[in-house]
Protein backbone atom coordinates (compact mmCIF):
# COMPACT_ATOMS: atom_id res chain seq x y z
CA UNK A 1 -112.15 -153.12 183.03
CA UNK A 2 -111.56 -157.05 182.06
CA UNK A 3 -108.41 -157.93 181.33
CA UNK A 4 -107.68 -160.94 178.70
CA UNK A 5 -104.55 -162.65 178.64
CA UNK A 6 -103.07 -165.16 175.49
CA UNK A 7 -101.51 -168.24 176.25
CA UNK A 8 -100.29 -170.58 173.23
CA UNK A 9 -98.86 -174.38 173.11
CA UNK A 10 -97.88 -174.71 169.17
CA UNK A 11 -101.32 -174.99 167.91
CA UNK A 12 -103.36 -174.50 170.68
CA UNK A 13 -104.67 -171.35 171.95
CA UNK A 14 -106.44 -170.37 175.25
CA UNK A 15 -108.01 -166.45 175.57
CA UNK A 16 -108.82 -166.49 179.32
CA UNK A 17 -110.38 -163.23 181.41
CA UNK A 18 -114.27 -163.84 180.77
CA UNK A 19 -116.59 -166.16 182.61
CA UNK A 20 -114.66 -169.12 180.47
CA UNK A 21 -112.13 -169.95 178.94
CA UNK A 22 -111.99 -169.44 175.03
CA UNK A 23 -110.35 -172.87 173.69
CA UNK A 24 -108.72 -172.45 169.73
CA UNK A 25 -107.44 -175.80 167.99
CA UNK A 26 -105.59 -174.97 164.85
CA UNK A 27 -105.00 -177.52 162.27
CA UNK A 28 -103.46 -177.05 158.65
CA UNK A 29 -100.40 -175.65 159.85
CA UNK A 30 -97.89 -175.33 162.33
CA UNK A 31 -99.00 -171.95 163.26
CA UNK A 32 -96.23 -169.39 164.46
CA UNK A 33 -95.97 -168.00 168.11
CA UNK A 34 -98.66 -164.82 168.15
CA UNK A 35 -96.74 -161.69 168.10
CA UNK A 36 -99.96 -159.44 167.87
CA UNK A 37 -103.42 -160.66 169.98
CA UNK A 38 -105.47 -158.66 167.22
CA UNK A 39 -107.78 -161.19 167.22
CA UNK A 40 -108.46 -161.22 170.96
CA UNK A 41 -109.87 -158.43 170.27
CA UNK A 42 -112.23 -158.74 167.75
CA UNK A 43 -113.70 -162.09 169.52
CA UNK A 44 -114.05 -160.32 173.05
CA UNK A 45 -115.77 -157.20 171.42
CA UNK A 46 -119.44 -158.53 170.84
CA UNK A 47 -120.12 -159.36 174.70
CA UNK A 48 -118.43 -156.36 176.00
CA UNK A 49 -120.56 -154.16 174.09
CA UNK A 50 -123.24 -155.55 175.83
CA UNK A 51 -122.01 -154.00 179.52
CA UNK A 52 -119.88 -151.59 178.03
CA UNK A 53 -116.77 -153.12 180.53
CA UNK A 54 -113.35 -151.63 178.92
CA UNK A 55 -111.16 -154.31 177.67
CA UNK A 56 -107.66 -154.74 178.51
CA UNK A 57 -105.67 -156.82 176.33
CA UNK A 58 -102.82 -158.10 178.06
CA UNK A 59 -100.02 -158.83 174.77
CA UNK A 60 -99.32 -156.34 171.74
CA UNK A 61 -102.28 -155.35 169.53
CA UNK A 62 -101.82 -153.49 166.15
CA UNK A 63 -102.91 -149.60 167.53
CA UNK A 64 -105.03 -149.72 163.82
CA UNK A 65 -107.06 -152.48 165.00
CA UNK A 66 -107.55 -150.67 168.57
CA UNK A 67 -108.69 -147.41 166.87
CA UNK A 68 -111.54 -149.67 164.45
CA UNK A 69 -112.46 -151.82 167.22
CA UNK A 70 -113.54 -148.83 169.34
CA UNK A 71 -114.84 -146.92 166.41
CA UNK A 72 -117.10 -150.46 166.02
CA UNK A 73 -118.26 -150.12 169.46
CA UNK A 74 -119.52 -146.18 168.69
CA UNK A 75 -120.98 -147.22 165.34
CA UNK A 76 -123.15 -150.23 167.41
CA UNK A 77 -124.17 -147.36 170.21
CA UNK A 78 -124.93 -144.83 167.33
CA UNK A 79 -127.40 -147.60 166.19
CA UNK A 80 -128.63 -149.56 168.99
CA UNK A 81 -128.02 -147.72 172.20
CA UNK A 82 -130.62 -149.37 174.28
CA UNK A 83 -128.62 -152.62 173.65
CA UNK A 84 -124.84 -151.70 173.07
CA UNK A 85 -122.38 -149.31 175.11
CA UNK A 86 -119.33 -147.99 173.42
CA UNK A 87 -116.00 -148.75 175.08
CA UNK A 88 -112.21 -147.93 175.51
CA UNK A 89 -109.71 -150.45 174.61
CA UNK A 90 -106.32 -151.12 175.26
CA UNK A 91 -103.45 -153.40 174.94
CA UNK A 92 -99.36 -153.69 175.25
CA UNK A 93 -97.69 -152.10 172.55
CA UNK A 94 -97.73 -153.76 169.28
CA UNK A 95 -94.42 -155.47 168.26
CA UNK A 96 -92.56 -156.17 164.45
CA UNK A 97 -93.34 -158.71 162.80
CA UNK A 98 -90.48 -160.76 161.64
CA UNK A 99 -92.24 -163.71 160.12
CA UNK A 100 -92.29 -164.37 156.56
CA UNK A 101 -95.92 -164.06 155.17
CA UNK A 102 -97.07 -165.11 151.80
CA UNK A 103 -100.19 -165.45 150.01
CA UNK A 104 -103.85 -164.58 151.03
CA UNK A 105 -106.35 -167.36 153.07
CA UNK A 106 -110.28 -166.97 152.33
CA UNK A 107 -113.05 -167.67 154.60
CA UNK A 108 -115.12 -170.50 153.28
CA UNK A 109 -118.10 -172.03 154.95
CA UNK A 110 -119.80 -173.72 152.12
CA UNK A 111 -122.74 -172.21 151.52
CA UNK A 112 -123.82 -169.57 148.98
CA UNK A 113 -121.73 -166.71 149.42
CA UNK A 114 -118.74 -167.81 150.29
CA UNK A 115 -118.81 -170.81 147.30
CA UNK A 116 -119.33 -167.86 144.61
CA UNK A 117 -116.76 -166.23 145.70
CA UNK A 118 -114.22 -169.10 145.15
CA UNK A 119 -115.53 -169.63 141.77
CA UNK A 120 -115.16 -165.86 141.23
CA UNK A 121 -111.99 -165.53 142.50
CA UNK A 122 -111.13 -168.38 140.18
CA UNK A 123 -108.86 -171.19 139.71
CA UNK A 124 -105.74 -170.32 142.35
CA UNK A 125 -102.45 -170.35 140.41
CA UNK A 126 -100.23 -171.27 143.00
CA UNK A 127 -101.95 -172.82 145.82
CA UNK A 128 -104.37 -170.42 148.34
CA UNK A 129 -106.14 -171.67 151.76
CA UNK A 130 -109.63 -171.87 152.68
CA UNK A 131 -109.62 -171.21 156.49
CA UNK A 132 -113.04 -173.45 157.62
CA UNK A 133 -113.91 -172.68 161.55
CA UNK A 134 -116.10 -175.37 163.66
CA UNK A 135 -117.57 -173.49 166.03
CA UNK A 136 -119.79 -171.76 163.68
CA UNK A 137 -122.38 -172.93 161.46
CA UNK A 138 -121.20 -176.23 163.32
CA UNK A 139 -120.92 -177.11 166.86
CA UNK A 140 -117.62 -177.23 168.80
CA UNK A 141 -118.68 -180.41 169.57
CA UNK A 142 -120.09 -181.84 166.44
CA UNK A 143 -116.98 -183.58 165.37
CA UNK A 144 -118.35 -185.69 162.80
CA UNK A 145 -120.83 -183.49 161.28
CA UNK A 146 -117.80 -180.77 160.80
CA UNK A 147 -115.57 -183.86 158.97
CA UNK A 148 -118.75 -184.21 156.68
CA UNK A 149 -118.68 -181.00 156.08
CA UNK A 150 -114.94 -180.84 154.97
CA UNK A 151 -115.29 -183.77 152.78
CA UNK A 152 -118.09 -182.22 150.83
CA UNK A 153 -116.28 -179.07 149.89
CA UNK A 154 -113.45 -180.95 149.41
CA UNK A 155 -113.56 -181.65 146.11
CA UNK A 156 -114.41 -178.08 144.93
CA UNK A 157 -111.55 -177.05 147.04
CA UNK A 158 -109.20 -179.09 145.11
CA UNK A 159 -110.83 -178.23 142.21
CA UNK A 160 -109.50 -174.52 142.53
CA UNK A 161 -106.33 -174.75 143.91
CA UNK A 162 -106.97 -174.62 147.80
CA UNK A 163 -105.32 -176.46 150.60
CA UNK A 164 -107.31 -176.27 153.48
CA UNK A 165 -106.54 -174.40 157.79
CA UNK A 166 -109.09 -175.21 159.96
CA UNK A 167 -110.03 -173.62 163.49
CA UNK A 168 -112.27 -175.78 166.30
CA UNK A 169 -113.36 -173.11 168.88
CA UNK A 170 -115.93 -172.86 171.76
CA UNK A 171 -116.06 -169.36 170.97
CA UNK A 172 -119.85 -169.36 170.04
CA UNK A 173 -120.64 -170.15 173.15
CA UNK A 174 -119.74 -167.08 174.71
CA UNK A 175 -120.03 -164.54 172.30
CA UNK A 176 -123.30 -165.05 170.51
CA UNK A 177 -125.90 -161.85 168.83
CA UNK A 178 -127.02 -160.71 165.93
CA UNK A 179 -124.10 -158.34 165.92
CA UNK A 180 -121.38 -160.48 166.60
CA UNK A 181 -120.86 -162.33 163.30
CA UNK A 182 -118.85 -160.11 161.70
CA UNK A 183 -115.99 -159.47 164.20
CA UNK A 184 -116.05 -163.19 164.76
CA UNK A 185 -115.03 -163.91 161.50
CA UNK A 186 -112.30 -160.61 161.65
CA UNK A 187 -110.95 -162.38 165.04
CA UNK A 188 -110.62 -166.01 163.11
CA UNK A 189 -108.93 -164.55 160.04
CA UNK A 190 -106.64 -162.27 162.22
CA UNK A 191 -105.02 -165.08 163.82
CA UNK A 192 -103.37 -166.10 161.37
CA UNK A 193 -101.88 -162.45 160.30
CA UNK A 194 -98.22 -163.43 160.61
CA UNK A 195 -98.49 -166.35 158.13
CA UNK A 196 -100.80 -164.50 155.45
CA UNK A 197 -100.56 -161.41 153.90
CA UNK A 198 -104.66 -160.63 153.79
CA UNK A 199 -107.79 -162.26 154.04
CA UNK A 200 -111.25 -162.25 152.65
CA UNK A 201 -114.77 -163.20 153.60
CA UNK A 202 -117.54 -162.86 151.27
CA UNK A 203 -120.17 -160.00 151.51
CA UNK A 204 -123.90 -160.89 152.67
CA UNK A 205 -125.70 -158.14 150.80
CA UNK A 206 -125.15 -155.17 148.67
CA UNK A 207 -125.07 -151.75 149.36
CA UNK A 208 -128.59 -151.41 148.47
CA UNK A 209 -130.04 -154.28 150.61
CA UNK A 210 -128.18 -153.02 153.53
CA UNK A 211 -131.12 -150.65 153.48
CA UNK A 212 -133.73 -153.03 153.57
CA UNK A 213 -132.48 -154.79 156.59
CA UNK A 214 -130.33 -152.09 158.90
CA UNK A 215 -128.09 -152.71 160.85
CA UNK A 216 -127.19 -156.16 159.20
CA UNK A 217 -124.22 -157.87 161.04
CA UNK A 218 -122.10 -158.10 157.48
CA UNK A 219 -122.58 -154.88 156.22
CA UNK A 220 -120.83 -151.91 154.75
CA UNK A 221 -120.04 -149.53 157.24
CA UNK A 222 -118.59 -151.81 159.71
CA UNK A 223 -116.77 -154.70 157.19
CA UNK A 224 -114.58 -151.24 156.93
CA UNK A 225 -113.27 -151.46 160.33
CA UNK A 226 -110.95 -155.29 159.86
CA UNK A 227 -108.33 -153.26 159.11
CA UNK A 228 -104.63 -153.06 160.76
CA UNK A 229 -101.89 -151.59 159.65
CA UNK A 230 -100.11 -154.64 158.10
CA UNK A 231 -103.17 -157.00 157.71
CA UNK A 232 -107.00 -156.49 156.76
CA UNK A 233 -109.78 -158.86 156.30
CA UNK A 234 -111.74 -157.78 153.57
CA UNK A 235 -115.30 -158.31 152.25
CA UNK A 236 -115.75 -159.18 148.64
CA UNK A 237 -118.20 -159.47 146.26
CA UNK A 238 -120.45 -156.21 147.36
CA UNK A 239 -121.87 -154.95 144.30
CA UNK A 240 -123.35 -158.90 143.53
CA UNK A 241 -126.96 -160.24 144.83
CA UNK A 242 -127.45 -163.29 146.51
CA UNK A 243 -129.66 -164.23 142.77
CA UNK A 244 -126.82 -163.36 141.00
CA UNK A 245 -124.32 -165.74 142.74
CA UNK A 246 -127.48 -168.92 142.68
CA UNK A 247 -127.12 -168.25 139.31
CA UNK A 248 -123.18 -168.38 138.76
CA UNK A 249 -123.30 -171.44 141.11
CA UNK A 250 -125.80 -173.13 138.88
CA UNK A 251 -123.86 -173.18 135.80
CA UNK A 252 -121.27 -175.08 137.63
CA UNK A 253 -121.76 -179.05 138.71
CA UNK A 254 -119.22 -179.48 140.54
CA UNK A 255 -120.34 -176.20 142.70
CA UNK A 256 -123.72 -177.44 142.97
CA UNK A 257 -122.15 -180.85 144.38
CA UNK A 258 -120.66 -179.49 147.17
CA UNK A 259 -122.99 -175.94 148.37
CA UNK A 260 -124.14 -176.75 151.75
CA UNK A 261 -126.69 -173.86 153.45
CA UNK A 262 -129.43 -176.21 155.07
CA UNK A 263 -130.49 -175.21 158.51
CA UNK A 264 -131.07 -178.41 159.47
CA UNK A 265 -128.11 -179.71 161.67
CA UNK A 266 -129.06 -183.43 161.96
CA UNK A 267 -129.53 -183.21 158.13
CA UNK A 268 -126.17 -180.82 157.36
CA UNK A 269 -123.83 -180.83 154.77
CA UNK A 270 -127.07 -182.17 152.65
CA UNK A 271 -130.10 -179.60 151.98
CA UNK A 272 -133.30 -181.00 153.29
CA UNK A 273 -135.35 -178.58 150.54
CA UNK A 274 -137.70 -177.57 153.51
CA UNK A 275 -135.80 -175.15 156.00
CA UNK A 276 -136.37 -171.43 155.35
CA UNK A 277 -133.22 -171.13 153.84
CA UNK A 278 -133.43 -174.27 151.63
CA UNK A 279 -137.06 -172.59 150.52
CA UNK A 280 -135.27 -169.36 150.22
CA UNK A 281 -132.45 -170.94 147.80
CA UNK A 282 -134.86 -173.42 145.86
CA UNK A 283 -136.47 -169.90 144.99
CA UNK A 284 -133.74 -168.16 143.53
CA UNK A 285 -132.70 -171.18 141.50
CA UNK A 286 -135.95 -171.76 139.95
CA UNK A 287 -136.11 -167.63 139.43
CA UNK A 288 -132.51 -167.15 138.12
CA UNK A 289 -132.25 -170.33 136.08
CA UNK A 290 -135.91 -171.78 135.45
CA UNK A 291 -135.64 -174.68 137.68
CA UNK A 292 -134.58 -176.05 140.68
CA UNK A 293 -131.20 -177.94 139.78
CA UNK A 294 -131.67 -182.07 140.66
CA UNK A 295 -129.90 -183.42 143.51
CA UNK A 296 -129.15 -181.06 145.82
CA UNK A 297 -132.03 -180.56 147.99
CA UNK A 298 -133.96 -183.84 149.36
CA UNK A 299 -137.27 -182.68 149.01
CA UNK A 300 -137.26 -180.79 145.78
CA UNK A 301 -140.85 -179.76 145.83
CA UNK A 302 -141.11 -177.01 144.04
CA UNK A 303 -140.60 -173.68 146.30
CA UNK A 304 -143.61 -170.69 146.80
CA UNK A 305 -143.44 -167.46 147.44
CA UNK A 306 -146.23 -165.66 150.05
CA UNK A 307 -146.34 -162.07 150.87
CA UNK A 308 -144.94 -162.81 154.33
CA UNK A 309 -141.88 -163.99 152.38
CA UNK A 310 -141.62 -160.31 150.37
CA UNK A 311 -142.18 -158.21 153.35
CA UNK A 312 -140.47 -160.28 155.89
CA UNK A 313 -136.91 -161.08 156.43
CA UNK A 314 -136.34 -162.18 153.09
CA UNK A 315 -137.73 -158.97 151.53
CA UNK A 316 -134.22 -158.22 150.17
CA UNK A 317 -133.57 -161.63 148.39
CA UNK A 318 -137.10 -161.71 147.02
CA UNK A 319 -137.63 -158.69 146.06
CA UNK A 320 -134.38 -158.42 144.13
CA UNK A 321 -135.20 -162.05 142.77
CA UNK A 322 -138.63 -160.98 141.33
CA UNK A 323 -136.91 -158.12 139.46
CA UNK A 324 -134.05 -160.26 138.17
CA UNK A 325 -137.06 -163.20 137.39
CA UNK A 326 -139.35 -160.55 135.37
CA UNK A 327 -136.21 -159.30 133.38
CA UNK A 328 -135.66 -163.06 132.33
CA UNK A 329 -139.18 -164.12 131.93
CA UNK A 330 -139.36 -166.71 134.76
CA UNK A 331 -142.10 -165.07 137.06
CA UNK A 332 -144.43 -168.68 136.28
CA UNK A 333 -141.60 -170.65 137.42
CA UNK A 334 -141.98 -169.18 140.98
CA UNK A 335 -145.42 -169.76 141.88
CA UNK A 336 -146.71 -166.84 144.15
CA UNK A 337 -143.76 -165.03 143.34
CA UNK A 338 -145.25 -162.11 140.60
CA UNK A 339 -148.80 -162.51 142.99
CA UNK A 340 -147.45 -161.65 146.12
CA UNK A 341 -145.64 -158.92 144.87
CA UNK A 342 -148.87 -157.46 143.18
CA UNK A 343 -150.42 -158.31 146.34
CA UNK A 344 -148.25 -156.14 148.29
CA UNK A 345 -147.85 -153.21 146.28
CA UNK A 346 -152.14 -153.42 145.84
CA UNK A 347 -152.22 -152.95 150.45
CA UNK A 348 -149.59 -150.28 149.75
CA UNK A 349 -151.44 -148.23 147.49
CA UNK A 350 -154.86 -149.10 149.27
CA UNK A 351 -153.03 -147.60 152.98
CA UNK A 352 -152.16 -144.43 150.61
CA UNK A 353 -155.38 -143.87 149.73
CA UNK A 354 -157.45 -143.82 153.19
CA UNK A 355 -154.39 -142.13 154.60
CA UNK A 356 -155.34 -139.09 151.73
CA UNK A 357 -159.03 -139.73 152.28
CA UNK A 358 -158.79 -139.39 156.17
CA UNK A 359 -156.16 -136.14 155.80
CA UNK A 360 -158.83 -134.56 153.73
């Protein structure tokens, strides 16, 4: 069994009892002494399941967020057993909280998701946080990439009402995987559960896509489990496609000024219109709205769409996109778009065939 221990100094938090330390910088607010470690628990999760080593965590945790954690590490066995153990977890008993909370904070990186679902949440009437973590899509070290990053969203944060928390953390570092993305954002926005009274990150896919590309780290079943029994983290935005939000985001300037996704980290907050997610994005604009919008990619070649693309990775967004495209009558402003999709139903039907030629 590892045991993890919390130590705090005002803002600055050290989870020690794996190979390193895990180093948290806090900035935004003056941020209360922990009463609960919830979040230990989410960030040490991802590389236990690995070994299946029982974790000990040695403060109060929320006996809710105990009970979902485990029930995380069955639901990651159930699915991937050659690669992830199940595991018991346990902590000191959880204590009162006494501190005033007020408000919600939202998980904002920038990019797609997470900007439609400030501009669907609205204009804030009093003023709500972002919470923006470097340590993520950017490096714990990349200092002045992360301040670019800040200052582009800026203005879109003001624009709705946000005041902005942000975290610096090594934590990617140690706990890195396909699966661990979810619980890292849990961990993040459970930190700051005795200032807030919930939190929300924004949904990758919808119900129906989570078929197409099982087990997805954001999905469904296991955004479920970021619950305790005073404070959840909760996905939003589940029932709308990643078209449907390019769209949204397209009728808005200021939006459009400040979306960041490139995958490009010398090039980041810009969009260098090249990356497979820039492709991916220049696609759905041109499909939802006719065209790709000027001035936020560099290179704003028009995109294409190949068969790889349809029954690849991106089989959910493209897919989805060609439907939404014929609906609208944009197929033409996709090139390869309506052919690829022909092409790959034509192989389908062909396989069908010699498989009932051969069975006969």
């Amino acid at each position: 069994m590892g045991t993890f221990k919390v130590k705090q100094t005002q803002n600055e938090i050290e989870l020690t009892g794996g190979n390193r330390p895990i180093l948290y910088s806090v900035r935004g607010i003056d941020l209360p002494e922990l009463t609960d470690m919830s979040f230990a628990v989410w960030h040490v999760l991802p590389f236990a399941m690995r070994d299946g080593a029982d974790i000990h965590i040695d403060g109060p945790v929320d006996q809710m967020v105990l009970d979902n954690a485990q029930l995380m590490t069955r639901t990651w066995e159930m699915w991937r057993p050659r690669e992830f153990r199940s595991l018991r977890i346990t902590a000191l008993p959880a204590q009162v909280n006494t501190n005033p909370r007020s408000g919600d904070l939202s998980m904002v990186s920038g990019g797609v998701d997470s900007t439609f679902m400030l501009l669907d949440r609205g204009r804030r009437e009093t003023p709500s946080v972002g919470l923006q973590v470097q340590g993520m899509e950017y490096s714990f070290k990349a200092n002045e990439q992360f301040e670019r990053a800040m200052n582009h969203l800026q203005p879109l944060l003001d624009d709705l009402n946000y005041t902005r928390l942000t975290v610096r953390s090594n934590l990617a570092k140690l706990s890195r995987g396909y699966h661990s993305y979810s619980s890292v954002l849990a961990g993040y926005a459970f930190m700051f559960r005795s200032v807030f009274e919930r939190a929300y990150f924004a949904a990758d896919l919808t119900w129906e896509q989570d078929f197409v590309h099982f087990p997805w780290p954001l999905n469904h079943v296991t955004n479920r489990y970021f619950q305790g029994s005073d404070f959840s983290c909760i996905a939003v935005n589940e029932h709308v496609t990643r078209a449907e939000k390019v769209e949204r985001i397209a009728s808005d300037p200021l939006a459009l000024s400040c979306i960041s996704f490139c995958k490009d980290k010398d090039i980041r907050p810009k969009n260098c219109g090249k990356c497979i997610k820039c492709m991916r994005t220049k696609v759905l604009f041109a499909g939802m709205t006719g065209a790709v919008p000027a001035g936020v990619f560099l290179d704003d070649s028009p995109p294409k769409v190949t068969t790889k693309d349809i029954a690849g990775g991106e089989q959910a967004f493209i897919v989805d996109l060609y439907q939404r495209a014929k609906d609208k009558g944009y197929l033409d402003r996709v090139p390869g778009l309506e052919a690829s999709m022909k092409s790959l139903q034509a192989r389908a039907a062909l396989r069908a065939r010699i498989r009932r030629f051969i069975g006969k």
